[in-house]
N, C-alpha and C. Protein backbone atom coordinates (compact mmCIF):
# COMPACT_ATOMS: atom_id res chain seq x y z
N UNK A 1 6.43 -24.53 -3.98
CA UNK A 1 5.47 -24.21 -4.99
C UNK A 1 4.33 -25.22 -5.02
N UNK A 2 4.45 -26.13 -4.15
CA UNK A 2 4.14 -27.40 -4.51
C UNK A 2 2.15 -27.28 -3.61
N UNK A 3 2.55 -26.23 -2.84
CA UNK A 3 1.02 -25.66 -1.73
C UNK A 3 0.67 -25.17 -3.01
N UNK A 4 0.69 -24.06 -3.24
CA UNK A 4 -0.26 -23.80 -4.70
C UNK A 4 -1.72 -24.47 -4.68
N UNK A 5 -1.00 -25.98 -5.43
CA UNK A 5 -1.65 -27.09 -6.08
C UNK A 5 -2.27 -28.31 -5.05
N UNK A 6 -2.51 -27.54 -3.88
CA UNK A 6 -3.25 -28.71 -3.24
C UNK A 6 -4.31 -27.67 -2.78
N UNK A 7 -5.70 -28.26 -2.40
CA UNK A 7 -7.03 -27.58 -2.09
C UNK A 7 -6.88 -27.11 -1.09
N UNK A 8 -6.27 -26.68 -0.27
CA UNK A 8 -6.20 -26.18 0.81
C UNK A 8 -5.11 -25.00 0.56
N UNK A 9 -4.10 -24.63 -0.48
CA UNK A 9 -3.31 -23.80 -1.00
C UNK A 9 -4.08 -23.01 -2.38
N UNK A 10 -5.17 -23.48 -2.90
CA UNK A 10 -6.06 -23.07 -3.34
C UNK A 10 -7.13 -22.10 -2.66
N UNK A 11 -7.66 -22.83 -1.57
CA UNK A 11 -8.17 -21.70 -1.10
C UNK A 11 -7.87 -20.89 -0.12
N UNK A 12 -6.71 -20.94 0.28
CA UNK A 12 -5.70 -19.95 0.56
C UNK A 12 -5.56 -18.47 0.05
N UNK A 13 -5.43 -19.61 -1.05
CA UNK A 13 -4.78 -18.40 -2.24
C UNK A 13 -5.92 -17.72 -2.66
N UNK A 14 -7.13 -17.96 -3.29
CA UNK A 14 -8.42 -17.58 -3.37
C UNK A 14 -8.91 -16.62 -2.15
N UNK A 15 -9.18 -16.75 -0.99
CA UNK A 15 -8.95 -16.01 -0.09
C UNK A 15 -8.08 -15.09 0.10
N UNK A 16 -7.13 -15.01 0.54
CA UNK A 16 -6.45 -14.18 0.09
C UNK A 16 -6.54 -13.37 -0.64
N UNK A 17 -6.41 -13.47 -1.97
CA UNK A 17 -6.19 -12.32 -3.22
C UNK A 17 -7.59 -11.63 -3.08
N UNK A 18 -8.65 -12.58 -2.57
CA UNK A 18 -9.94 -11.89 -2.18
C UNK A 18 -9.71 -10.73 -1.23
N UNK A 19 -9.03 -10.64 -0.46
CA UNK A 19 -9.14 -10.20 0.79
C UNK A 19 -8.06 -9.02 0.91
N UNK A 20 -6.83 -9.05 0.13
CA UNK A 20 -5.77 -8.45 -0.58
C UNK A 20 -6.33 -6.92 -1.31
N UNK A 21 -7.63 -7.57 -2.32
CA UNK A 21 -8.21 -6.86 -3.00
C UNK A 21 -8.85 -5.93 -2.25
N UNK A 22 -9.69 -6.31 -1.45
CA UNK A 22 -10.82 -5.37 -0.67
C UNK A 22 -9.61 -4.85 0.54
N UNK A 23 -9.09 -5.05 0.97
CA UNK A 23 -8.07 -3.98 2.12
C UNK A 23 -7.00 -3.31 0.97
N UNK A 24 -7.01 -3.52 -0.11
CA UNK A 24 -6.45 -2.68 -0.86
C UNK A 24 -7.22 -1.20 -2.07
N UNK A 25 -8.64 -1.57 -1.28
CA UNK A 25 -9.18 -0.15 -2.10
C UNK A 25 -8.93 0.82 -1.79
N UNK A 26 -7.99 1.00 -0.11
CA UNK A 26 -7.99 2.24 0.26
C UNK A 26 -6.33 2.90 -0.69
N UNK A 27 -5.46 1.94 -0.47
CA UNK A 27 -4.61 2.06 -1.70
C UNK A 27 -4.80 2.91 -2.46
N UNK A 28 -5.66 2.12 -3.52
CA UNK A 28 -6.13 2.59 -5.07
C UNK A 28 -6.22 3.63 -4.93
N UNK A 29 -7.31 4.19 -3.87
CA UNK A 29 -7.54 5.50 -3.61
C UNK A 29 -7.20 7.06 -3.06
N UNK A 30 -6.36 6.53 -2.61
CA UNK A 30 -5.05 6.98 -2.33
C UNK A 30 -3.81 7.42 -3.11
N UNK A 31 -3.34 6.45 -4.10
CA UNK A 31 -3.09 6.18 -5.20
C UNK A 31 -3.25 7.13 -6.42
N UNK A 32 -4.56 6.88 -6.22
CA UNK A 32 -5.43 7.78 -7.29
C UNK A 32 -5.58 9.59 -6.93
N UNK A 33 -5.70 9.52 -5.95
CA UNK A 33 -5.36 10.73 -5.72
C UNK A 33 -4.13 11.27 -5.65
N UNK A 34 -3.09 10.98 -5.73
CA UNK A 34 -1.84 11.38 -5.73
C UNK A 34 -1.24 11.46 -7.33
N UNK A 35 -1.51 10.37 -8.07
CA UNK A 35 -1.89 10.23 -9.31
C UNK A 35 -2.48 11.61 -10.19
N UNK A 36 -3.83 11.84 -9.58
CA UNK A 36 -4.30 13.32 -10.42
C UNK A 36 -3.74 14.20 -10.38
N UNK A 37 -2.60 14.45 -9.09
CA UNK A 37 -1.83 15.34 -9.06
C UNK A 37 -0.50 15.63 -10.46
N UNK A 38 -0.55 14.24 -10.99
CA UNK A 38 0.30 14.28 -12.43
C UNK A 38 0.33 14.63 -13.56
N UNK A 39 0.81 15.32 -14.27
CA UNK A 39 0.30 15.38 -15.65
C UNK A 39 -0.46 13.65 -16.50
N UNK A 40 -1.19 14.08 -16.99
CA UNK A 40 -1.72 12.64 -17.86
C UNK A 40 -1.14 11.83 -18.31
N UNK A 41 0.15 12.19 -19.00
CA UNK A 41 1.08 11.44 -19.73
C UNK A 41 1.94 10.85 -19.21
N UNK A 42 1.89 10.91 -17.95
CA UNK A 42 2.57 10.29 -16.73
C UNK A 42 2.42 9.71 -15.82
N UNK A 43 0.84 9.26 -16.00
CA UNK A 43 -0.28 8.39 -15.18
C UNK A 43 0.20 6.89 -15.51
N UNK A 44 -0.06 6.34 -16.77
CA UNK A 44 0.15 5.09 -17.29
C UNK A 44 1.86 4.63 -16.55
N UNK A 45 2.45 5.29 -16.75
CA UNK A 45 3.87 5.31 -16.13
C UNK A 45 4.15 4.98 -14.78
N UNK A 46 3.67 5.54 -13.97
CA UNK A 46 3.33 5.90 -12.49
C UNK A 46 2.75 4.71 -11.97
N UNK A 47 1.80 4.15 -12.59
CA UNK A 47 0.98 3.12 -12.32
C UNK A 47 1.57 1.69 -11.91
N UNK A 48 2.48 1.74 -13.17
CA UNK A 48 3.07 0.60 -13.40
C UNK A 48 4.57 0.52 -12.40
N UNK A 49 4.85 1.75 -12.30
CA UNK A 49 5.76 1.74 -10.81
C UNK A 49 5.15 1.32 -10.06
N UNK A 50 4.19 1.87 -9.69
CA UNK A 50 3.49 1.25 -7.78
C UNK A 50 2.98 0.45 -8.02
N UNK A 51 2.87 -0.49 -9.66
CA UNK A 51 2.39 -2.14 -9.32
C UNK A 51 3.57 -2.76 -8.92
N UNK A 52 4.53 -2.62 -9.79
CA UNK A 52 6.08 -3.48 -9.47
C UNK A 52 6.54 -3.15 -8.09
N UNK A 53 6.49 -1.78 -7.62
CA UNK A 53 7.11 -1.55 -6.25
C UNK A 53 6.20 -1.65 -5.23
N UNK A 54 4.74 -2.22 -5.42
CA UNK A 54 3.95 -2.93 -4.52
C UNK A 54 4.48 -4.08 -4.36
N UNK A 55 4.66 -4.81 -5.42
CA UNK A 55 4.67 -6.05 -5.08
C UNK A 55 6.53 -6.09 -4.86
N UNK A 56 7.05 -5.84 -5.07
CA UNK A 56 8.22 -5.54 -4.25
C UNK A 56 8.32 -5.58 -2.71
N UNK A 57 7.45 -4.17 -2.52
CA UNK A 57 7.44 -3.90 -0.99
C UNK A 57 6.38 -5.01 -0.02
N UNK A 58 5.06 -5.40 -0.35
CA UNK A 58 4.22 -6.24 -0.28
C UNK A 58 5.15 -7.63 0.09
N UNK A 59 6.16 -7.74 -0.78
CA UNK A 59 6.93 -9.16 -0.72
C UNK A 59 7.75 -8.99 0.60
N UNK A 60 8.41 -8.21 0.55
CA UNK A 60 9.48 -7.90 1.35
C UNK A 60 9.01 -7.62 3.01
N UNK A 61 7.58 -7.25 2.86
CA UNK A 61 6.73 -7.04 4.26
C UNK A 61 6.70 -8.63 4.66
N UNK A 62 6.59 -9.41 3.68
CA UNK A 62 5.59 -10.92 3.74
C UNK A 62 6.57 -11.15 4.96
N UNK A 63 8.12 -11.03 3.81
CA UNK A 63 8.95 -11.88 4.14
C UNK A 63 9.45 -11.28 5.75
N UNK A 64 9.72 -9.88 5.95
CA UNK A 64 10.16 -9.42 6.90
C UNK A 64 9.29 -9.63 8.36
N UNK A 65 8.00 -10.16 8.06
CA UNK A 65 6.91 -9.97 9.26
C UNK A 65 7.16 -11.03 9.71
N UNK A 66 7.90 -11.95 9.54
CA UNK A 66 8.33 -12.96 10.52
C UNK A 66 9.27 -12.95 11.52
N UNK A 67 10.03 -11.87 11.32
CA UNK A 67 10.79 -11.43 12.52
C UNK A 67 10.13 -10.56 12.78
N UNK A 68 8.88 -9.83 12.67
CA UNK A 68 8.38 -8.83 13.73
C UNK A 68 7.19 -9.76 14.51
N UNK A 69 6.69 -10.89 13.60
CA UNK A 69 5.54 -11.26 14.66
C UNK A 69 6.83 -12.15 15.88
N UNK A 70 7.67 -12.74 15.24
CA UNK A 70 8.75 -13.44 16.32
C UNK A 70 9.34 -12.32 17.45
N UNK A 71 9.25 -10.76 17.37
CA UNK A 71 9.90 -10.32 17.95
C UNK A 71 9.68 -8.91 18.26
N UNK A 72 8.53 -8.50 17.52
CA UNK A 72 7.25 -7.81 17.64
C UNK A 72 6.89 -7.45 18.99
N UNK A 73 6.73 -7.77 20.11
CA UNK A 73 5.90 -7.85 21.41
C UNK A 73 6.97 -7.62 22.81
N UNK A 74 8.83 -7.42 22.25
CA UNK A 74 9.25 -7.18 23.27
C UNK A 74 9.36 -5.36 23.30
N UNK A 75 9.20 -5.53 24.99
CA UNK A 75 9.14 -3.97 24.84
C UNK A 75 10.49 -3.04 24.38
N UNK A 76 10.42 -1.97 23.97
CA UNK A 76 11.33 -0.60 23.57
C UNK A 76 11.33 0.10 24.62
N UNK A 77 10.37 0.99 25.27
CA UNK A 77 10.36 1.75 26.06
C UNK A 77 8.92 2.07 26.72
N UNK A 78 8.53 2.82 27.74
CA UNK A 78 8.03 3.28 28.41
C UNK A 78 7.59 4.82 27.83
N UNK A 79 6.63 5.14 28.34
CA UNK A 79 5.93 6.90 28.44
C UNK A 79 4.79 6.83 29.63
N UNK A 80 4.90 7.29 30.44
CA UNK A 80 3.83 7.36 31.38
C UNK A 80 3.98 5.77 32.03
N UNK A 81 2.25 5.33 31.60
CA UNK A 81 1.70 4.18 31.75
C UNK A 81 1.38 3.47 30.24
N UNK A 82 2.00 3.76 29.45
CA UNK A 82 2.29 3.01 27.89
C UNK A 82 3.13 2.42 27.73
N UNK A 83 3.17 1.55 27.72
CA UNK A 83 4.70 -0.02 27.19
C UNK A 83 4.33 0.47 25.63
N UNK A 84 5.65 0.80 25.24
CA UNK A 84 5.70 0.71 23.44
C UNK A 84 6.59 -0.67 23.19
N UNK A 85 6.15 -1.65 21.97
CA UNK A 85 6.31 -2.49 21.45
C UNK A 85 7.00 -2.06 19.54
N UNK A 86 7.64 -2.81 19.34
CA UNK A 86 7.89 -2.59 17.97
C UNK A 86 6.94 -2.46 16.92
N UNK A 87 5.97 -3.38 17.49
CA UNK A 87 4.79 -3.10 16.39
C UNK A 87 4.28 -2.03 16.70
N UNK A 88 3.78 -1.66 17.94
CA UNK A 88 2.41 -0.68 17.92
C UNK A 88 3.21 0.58 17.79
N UNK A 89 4.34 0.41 17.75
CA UNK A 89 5.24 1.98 17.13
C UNK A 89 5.57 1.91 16.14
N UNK A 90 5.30 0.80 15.34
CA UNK A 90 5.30 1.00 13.71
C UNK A 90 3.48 1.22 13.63
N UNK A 91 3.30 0.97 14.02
CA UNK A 91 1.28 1.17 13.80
C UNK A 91 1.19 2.64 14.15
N UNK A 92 2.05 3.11 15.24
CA UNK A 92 1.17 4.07 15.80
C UNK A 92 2.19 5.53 14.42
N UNK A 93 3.60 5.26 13.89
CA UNK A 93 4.32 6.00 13.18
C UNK A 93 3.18 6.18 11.65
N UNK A 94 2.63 4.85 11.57
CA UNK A 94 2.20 4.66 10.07
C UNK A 94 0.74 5.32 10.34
N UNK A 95 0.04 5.11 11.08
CA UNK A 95 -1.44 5.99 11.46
C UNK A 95 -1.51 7.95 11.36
N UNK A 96 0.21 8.06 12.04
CA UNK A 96 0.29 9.10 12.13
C UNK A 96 0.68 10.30 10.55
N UNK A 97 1.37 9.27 9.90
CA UNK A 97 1.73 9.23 8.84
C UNK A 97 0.42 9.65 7.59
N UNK A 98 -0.59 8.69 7.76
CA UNK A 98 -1.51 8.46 6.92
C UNK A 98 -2.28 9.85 7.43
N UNK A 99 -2.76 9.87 8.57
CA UNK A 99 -3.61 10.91 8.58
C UNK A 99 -2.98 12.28 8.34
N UNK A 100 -1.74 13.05 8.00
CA UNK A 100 -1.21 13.73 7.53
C UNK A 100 -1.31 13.88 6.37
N UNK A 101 -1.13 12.45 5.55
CA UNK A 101 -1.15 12.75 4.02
C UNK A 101 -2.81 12.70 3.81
N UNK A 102 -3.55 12.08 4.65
CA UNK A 102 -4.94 12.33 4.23
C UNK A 102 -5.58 14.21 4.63
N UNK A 103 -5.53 14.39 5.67
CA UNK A 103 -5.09 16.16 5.62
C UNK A 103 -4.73 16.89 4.78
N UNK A 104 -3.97 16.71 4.48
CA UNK A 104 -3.01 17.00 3.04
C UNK A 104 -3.48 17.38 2.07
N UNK A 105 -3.77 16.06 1.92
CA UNK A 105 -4.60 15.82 0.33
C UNK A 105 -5.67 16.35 0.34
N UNK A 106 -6.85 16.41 1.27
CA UNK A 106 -8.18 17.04 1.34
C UNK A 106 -7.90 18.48 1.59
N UNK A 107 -7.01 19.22 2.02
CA UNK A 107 -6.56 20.47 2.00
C UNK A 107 -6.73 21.08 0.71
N UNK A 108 -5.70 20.39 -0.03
CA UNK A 108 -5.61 20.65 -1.29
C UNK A 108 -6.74 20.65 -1.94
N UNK A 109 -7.40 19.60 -2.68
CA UNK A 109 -8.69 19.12 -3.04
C UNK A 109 -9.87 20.17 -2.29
N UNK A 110 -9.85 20.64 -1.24
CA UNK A 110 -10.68 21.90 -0.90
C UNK A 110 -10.13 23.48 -1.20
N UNK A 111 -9.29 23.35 -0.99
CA UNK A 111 -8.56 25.10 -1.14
C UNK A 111 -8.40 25.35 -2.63
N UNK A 112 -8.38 23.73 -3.65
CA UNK A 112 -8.50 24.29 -4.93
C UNK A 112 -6.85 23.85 -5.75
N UNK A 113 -6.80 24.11 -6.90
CA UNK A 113 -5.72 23.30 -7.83
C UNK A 113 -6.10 22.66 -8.66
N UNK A 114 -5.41 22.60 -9.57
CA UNK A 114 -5.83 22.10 -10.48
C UNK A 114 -5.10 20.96 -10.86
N UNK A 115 -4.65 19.91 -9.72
CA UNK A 115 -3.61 18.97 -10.07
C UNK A 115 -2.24 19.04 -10.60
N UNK A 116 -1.84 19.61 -11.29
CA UNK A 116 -0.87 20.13 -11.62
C UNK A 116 -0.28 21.45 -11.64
N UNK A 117 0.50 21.52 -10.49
CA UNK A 117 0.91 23.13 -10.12
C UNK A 117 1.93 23.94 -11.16
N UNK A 118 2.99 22.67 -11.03
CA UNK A 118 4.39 23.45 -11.39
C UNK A 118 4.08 23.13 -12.71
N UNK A 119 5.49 23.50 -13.63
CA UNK A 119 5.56 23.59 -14.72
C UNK A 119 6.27 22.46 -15.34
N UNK A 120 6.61 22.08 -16.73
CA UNK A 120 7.04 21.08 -16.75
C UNK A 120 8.82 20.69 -16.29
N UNK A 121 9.36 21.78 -15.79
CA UNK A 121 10.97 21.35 -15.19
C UNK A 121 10.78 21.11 -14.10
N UNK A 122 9.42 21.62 -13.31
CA UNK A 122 8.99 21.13 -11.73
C UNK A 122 8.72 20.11 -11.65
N UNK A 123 7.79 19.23 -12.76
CA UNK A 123 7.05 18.16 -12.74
C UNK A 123 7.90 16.82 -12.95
N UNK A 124 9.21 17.04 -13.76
CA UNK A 124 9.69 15.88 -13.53
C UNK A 124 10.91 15.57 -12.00
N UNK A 125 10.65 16.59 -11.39
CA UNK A 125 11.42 16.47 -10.28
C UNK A 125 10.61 15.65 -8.95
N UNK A 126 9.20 16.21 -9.16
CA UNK A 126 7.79 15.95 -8.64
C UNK A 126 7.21 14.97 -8.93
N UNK A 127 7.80 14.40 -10.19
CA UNK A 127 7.22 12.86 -10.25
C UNK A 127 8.23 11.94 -9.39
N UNK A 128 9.32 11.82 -9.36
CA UNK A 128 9.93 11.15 -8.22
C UNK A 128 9.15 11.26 -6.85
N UNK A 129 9.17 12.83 -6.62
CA UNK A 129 8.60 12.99 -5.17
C UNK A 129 7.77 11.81 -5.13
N UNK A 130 6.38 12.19 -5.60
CA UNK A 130 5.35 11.66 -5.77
C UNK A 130 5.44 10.60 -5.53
N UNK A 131 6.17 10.11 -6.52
CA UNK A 131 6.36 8.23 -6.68
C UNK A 131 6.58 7.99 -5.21
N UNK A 132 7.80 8.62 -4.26
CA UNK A 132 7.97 8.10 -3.19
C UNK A 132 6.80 7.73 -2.32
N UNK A 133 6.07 8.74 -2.61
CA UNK A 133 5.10 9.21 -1.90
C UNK A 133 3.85 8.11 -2.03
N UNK A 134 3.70 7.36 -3.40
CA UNK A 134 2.87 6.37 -3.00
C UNK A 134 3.47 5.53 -2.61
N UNK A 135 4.75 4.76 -2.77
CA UNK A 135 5.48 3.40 -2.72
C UNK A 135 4.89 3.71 -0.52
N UNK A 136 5.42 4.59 -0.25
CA UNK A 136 5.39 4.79 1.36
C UNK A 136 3.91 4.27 1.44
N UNK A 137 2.56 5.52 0.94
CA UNK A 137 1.30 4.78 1.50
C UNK A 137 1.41 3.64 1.46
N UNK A 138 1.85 3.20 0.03
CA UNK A 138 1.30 1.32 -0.20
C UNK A 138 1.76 0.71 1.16
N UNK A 139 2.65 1.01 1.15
CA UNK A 139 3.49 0.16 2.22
C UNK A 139 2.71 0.23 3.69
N UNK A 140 2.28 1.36 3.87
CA UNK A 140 1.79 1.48 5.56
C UNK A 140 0.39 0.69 5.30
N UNK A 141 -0.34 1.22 3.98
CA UNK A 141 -1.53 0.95 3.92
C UNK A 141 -1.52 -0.60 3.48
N UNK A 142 -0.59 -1.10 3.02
CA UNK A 142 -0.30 -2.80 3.01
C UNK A 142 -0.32 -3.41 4.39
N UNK A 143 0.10 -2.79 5.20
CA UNK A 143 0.43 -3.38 6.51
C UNK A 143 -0.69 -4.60 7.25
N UNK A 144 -2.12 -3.76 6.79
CA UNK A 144 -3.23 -4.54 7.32
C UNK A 144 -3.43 -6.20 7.16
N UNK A 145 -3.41 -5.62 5.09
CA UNK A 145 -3.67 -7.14 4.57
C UNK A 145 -2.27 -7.80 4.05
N UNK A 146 -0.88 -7.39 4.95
CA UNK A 146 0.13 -8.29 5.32
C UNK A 146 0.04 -9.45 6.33
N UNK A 147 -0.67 -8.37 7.33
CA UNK A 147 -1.02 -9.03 8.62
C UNK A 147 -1.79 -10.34 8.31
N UNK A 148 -3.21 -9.67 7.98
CA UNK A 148 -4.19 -10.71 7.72
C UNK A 148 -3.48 -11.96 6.72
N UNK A 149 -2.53 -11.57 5.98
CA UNK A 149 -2.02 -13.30 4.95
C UNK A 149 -1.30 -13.69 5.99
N UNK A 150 -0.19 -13.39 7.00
CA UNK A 150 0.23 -14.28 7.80
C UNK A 150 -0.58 -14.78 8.49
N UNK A 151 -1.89 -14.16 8.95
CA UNK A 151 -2.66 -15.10 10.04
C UNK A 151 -3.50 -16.13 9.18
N UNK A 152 -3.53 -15.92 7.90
CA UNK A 152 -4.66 -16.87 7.32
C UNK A 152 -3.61 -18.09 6.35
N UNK A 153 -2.23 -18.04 5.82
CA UNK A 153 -1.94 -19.06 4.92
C UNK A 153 -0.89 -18.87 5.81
N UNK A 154 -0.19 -20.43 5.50
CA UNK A 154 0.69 -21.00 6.07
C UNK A 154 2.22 -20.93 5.49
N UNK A 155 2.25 -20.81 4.04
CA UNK A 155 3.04 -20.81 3.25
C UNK A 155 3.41 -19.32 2.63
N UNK A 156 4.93 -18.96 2.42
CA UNK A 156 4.84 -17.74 1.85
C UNK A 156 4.89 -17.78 0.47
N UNK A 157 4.82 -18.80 -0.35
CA UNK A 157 4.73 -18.66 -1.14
C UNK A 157 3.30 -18.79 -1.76
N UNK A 158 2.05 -18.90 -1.22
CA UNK A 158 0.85 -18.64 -1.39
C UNK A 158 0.52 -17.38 -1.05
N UNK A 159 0.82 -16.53 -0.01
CA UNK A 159 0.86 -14.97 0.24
C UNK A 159 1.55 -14.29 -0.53
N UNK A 160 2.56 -14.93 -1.29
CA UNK A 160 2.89 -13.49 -2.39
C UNK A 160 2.15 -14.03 -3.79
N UNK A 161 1.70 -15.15 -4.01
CA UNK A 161 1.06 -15.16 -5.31
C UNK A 161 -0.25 -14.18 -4.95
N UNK A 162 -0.92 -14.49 -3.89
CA UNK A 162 -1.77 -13.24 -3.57
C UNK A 162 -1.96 -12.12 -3.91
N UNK A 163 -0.23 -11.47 -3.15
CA UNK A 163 -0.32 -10.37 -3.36
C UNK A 163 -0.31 -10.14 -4.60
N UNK A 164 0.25 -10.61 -5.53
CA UNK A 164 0.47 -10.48 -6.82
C UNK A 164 -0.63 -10.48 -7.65
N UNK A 165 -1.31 -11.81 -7.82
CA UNK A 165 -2.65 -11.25 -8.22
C UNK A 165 -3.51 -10.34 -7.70
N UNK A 166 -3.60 -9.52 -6.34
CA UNK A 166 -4.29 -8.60 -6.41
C UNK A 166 -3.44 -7.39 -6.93
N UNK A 167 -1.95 -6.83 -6.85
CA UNK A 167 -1.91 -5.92 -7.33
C UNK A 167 -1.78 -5.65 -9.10
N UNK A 168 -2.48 -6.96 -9.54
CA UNK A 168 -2.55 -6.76 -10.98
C UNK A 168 -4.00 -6.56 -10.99
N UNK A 169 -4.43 -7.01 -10.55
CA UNK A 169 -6.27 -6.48 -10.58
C UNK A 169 -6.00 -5.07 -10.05
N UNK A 170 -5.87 -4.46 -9.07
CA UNK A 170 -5.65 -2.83 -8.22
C UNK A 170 -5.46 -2.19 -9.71
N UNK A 171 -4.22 -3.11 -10.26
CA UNK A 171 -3.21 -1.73 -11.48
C UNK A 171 -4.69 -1.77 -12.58
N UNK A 172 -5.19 -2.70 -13.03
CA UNK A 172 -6.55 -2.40 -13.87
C UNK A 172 -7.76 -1.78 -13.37
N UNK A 173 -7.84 -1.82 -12.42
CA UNK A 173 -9.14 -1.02 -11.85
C UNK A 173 -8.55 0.97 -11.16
N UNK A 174 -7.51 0.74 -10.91
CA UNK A 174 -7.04 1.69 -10.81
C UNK A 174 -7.38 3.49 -11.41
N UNK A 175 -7.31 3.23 -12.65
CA UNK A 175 -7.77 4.41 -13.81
C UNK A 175 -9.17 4.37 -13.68
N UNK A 176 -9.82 3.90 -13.63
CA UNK A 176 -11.22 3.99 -13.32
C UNK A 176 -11.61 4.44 -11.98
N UNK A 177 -10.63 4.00 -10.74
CA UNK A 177 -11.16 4.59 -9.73
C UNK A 177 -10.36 6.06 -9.78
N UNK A 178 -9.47 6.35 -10.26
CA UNK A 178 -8.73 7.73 -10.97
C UNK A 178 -9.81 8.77 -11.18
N UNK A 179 -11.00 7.94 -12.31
CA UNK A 179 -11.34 9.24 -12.87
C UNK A 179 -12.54 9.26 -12.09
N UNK A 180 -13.14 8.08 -11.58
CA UNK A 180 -14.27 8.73 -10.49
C UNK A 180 -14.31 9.59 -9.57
N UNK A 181 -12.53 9.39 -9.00
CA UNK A 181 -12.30 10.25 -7.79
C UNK A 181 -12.13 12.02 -8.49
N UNK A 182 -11.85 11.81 -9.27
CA UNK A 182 -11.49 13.26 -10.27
C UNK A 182 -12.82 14.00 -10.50
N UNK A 183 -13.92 13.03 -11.07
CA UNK A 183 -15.24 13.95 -11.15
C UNK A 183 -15.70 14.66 -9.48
């Protein structure tokens, strides 16, 4: 705890949560769109899940990316003339992933809905879904500015105060980027 409090764990940490913040708008937005899909009264709720189970999962990336950058780069297998690596088949699963749910979602959002389909015995079955459904983006879409805190602080315990202060800024700015995306 003791990095924190020296100037160089300062601006670490400052960096960071800077940097946390801005690779995390795609999140929010994301987020937010999955979000409108909820009834209202179940927004405030929702929110406060994918802050705690950000920083849950966010932590657990910190901590786990040290055995993938240690072990990351040996090969799995072959296709053609492609060496697959552990990472770039978690990169290439999570890319594939994202642009599905981004499809998805703009499907919807064009063909029409009104955010809330089912009824209310559907909706609380659908808020689980859902929930899963962001904890997963966060997580792929965390991946970036996981990366970037291992290459920039030294300490993990300056990368999760990070993360932490940015996903308490995300959870306040959040509803606002909600209802912009909604108009």
């Amino acid at each position: 705890m003791e990095e924190l409090l020296t100037l160089q764990g300062i601006i670490a940490l400052l960096t960071l949560t800077t940097l946390e913040i801005a690779l995390g708008i795609d999140n929010v937005i994301f987020v937010s769109i999955i979000l409108g899909r909820m009834p209202e009264e179940k927004r405030l709720n929702a929110r406060r899940i994918w802050m705690v189970g950000g920083i849950a999962l966010r932590s657990a990336l910190l901590l786990g990316l040290g055995w993938l950058v240690a072990n990351g780069e040996n090969e799995l297998f072959h296709v053609a003339s492609f060496s697959f690596n552990l990472r770039n088949t978690i990169m290439l699963a999570g890319g594939l992933f994202l642009l599905y749910k981004a499809v998805k979602e703009i499907h919807h959002k064009v063909e029409g809905g009104d955010g809330v389909r089912q009824g209310p015995a559907k909706a609380a079955g659908s808020f689980a879904a859902l929930m899963g459904q962001i904890l997963v983006i966060d997580a792929v879409f965390s991946f970036d500015s996981i990366v970037t805190a291992i290459g920039l602080a030294k300490h993990v315990e300056v990368m999760i105060a990070a993360v932490v202060i940015a996903m308490i800024v995300m959870f306040f700015f959040a509803q606002r980027i909600s209802g912009f995306i909604e108009q």
